[in-house]
C-alpha atoms as a PDB file:
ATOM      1  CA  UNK A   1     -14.609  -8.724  14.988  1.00  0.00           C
ATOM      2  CA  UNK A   2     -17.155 -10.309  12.746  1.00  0.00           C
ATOM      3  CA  UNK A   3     -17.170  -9.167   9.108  1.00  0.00           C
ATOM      4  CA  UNK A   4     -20.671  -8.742   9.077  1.00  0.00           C
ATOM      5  CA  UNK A   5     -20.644  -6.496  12.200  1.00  0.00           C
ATOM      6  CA  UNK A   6     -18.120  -4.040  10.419  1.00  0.00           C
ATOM      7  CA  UNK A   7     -19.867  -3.986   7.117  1.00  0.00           C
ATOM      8  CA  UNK A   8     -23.074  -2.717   9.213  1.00  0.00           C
ATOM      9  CA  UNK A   9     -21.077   0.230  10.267  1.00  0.00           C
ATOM     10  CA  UNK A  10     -19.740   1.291   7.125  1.00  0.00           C
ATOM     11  CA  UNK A  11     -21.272   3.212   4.320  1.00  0.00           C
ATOM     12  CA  UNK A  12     -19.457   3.457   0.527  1.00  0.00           C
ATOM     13  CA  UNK A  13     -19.120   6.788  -0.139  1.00  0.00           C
ATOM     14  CA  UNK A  14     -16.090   6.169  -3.413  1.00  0.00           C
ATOM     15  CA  UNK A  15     -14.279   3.956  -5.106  1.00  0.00           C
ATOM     16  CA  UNK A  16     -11.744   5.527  -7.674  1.00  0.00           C
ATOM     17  CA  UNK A  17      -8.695   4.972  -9.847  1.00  0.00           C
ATOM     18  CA  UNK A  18      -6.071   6.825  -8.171  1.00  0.00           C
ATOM     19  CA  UNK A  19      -3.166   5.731 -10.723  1.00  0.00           C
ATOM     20  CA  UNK A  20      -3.212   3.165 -13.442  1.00  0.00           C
ATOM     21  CA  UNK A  21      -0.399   2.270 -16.062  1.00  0.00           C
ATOM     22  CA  UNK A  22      -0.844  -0.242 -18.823  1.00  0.00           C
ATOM     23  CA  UNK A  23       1.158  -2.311 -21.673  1.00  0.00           C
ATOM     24  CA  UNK A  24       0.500  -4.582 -24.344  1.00  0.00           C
ATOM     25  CA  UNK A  25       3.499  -7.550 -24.397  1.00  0.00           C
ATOM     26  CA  UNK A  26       2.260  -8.994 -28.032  1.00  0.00           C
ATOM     27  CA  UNK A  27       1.623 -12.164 -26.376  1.00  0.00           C
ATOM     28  CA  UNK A  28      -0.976 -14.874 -28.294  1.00  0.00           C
ATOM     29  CA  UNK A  29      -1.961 -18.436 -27.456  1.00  0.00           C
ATOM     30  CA  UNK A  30      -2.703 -19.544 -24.181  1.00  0.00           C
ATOM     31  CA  UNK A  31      -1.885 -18.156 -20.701  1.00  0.00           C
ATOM     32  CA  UNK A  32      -2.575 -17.589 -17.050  1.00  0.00           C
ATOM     33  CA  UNK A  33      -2.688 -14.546 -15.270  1.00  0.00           C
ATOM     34  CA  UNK A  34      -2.393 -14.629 -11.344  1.00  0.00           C
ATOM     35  CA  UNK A  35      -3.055 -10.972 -10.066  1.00  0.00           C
ATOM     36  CA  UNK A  36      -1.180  -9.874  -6.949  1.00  0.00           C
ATOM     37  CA  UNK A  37      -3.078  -7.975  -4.901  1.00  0.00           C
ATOM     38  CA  UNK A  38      -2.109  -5.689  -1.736  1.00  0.00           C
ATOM     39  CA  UNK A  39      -4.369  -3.734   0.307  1.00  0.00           C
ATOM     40  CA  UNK A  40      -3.689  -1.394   2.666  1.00  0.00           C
ATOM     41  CA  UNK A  41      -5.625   0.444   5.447  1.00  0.00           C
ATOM     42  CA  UNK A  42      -6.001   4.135   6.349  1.00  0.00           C
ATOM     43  CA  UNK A  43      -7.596   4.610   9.430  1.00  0.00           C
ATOM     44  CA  UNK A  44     -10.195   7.237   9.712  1.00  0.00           C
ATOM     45  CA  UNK A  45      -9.779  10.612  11.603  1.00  0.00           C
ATOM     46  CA  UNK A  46     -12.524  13.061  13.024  1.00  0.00           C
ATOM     47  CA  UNK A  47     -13.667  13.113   9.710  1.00  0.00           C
ATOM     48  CA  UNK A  48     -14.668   9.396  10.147  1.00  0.00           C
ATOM     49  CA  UNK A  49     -13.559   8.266   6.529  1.00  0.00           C
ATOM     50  CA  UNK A  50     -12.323   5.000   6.361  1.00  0.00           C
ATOM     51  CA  UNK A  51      -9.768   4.334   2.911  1.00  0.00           C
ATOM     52  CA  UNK A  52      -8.456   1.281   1.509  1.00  0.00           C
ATOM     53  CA  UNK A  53      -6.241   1.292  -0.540  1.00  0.00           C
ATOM     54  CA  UNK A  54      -6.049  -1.572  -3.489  1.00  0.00           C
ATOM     55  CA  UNK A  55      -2.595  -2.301  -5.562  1.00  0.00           C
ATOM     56  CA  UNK A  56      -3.277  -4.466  -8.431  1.00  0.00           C
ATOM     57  CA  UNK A  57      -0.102  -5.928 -10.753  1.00  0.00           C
ATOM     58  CA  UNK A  58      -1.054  -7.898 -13.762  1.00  0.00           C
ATOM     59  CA  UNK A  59       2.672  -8.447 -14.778  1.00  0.00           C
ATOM     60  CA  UNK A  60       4.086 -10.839 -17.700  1.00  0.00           C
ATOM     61  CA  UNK A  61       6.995 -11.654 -14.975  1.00  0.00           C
ATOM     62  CA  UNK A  62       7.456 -14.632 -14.548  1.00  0.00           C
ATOM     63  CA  UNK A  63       4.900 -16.183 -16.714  1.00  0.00           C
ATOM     64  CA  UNK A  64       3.765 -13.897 -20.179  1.00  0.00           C
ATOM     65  CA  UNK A  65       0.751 -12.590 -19.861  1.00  0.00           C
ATOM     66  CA  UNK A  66      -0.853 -10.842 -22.946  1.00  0.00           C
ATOM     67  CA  UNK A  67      -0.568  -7.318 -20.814  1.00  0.00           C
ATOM     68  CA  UNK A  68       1.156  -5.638 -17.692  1.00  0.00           C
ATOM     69  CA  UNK A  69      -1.497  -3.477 -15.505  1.00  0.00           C
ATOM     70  CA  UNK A  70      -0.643  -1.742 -12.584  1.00  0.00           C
ATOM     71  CA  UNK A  71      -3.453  -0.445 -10.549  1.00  0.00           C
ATOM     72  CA  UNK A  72      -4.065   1.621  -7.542  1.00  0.00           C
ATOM     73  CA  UNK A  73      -7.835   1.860  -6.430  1.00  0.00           C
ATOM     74  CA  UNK A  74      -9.055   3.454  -3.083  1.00  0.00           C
ATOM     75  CA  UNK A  75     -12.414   2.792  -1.508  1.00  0.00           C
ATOM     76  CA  UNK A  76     -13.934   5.566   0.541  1.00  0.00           C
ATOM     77  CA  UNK A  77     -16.250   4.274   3.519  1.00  0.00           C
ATOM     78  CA  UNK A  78     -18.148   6.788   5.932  1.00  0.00           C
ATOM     79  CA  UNK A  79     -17.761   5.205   9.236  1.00  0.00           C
ATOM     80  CA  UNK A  80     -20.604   4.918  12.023  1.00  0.00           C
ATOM     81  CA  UNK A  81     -19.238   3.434  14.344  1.00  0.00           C
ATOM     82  CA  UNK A  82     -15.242   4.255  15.166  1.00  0.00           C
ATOM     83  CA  UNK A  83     -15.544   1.992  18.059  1.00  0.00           C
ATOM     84  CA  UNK A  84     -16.051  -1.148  15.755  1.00  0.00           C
ATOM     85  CA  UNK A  85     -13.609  -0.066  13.045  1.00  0.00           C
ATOM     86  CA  UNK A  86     -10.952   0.384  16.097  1.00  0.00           C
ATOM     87  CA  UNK A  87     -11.458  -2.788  17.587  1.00  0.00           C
ATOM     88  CA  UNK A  88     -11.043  -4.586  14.630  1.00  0.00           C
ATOM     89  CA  UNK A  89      -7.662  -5.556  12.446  1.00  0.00           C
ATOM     90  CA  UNK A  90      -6.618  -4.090   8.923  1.00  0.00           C
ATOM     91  CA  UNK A  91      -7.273  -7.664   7.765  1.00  0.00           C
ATOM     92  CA  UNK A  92     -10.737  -7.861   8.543  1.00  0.00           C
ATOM     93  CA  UNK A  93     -11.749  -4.191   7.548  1.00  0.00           C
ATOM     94  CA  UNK A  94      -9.845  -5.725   4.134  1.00  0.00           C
ATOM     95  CA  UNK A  95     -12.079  -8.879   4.174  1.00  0.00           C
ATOM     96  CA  UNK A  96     -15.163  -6.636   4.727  1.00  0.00           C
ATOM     97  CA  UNK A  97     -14.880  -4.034   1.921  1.00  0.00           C
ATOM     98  CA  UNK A  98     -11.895  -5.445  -0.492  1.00  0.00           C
ATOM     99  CA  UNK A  99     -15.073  -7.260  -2.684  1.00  0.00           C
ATOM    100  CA  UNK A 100     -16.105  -4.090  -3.430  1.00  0.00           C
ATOM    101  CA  UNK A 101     -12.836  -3.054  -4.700  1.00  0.00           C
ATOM    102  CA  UNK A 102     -12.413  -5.648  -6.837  1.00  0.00           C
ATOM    103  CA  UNK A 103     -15.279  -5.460  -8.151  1.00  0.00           C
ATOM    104  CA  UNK A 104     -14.672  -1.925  -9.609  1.00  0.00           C
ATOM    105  CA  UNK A 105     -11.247  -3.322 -10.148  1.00  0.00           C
ATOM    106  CA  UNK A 106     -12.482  -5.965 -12.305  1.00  0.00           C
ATOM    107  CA  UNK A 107     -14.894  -3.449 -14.560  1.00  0.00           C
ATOM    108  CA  UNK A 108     -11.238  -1.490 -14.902  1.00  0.00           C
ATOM    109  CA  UNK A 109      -9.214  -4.095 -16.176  1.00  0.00           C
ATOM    110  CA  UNK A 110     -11.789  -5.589 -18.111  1.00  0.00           C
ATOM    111  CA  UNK A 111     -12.565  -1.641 -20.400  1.00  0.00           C
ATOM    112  CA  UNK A 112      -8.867  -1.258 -20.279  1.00  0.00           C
ATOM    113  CA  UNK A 113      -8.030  -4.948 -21.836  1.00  0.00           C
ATOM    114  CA  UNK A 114     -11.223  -4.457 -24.660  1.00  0.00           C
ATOM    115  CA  UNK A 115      -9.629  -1.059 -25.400  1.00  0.00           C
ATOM    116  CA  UNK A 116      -6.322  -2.749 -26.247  1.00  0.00           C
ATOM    117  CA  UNK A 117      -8.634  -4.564 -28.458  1.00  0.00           C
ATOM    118  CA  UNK A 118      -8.683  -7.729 -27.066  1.00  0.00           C
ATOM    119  CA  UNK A 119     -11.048 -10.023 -25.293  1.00  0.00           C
ATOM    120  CA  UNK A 120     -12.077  -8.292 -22.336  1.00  0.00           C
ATOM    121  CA  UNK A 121     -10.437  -9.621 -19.100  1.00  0.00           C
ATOM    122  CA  UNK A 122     -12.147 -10.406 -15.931  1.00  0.00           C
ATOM    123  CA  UNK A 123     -10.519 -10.399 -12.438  1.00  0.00           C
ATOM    124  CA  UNK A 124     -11.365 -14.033 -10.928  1.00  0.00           C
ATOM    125  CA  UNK A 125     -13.430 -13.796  -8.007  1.00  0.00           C
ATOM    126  CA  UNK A 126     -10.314 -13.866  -4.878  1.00  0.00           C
ATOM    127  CA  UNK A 127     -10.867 -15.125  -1.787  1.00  0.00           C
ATOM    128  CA  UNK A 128     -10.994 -12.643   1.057  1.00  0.00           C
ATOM    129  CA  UNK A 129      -8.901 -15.036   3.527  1.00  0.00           C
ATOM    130  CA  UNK A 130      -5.973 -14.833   0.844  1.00  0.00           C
ATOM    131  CA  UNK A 131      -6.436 -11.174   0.879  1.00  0.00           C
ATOM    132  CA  UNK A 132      -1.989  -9.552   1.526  1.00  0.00           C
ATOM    133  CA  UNK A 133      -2.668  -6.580   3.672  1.00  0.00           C
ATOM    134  CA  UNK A 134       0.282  -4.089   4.948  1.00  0.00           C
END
């Protein structure tokens, strides 16, 4: 299915922190931080609510990073058409909607890392095709 055709039929209603956990490792100079990202898809019901479900590590294992985050965000999406969403893979609803997630993502990690007093951090812009979904 085309991406374009299944963002037509769906409609954000959320997008929320549903658990975050966060360290400082002390770390100073230069570094590189590589988030791993894994999404996963829960199909909708009669209710026709779409979620998908975003798991974000930030982790100083194996290269030190100046924090560890671990974040789960879900996106809501009010489905239109269930005929679209069924016909098309978890990987493609993922490369539909999972900008939108990281976008709020993003805004997370970036008040979390200024609230640790440091520079804020922002997620690099991911490429959807590189998206791991389960």
């Amino acid at each position: 299915m085309e991406i374009n055709t299944i963002k037509q039929v769906l409609r954000v209603k959320a997008v929320y922190v549903e658990k975050i956990s966060c360290s400082r490792s002390g770390l100073n100079g230069s570094f590189e931080i590589n988030p791993r990202l894994t999404f996963h898809v829960l199909r909708p019901n009669e209710s026709k609510l779409l979620k998908v479900v975003c798991n974000m590590v930030i982790s100083s294992s194996p290269r030190p990073t100046p924090f560890d985050i671990s974040l789960e965000m879900i996106g809501e999406y009010k489905v239109n058409d269930l005929n679209i969403i069924d016909s098309s893979s978890d990987k493609e609803i993922v490369e539909a909607v999972g900008d939108i997630i990281l976008a709020e993502a993003s805004l997370v990690v970036s008040f979390i890392t200024s609230s640790m007093s440091m520079i804020p951090f922002v997620i690099p812009p991911c490429v959807p095709e590189e998206y791991q979904v389960k």
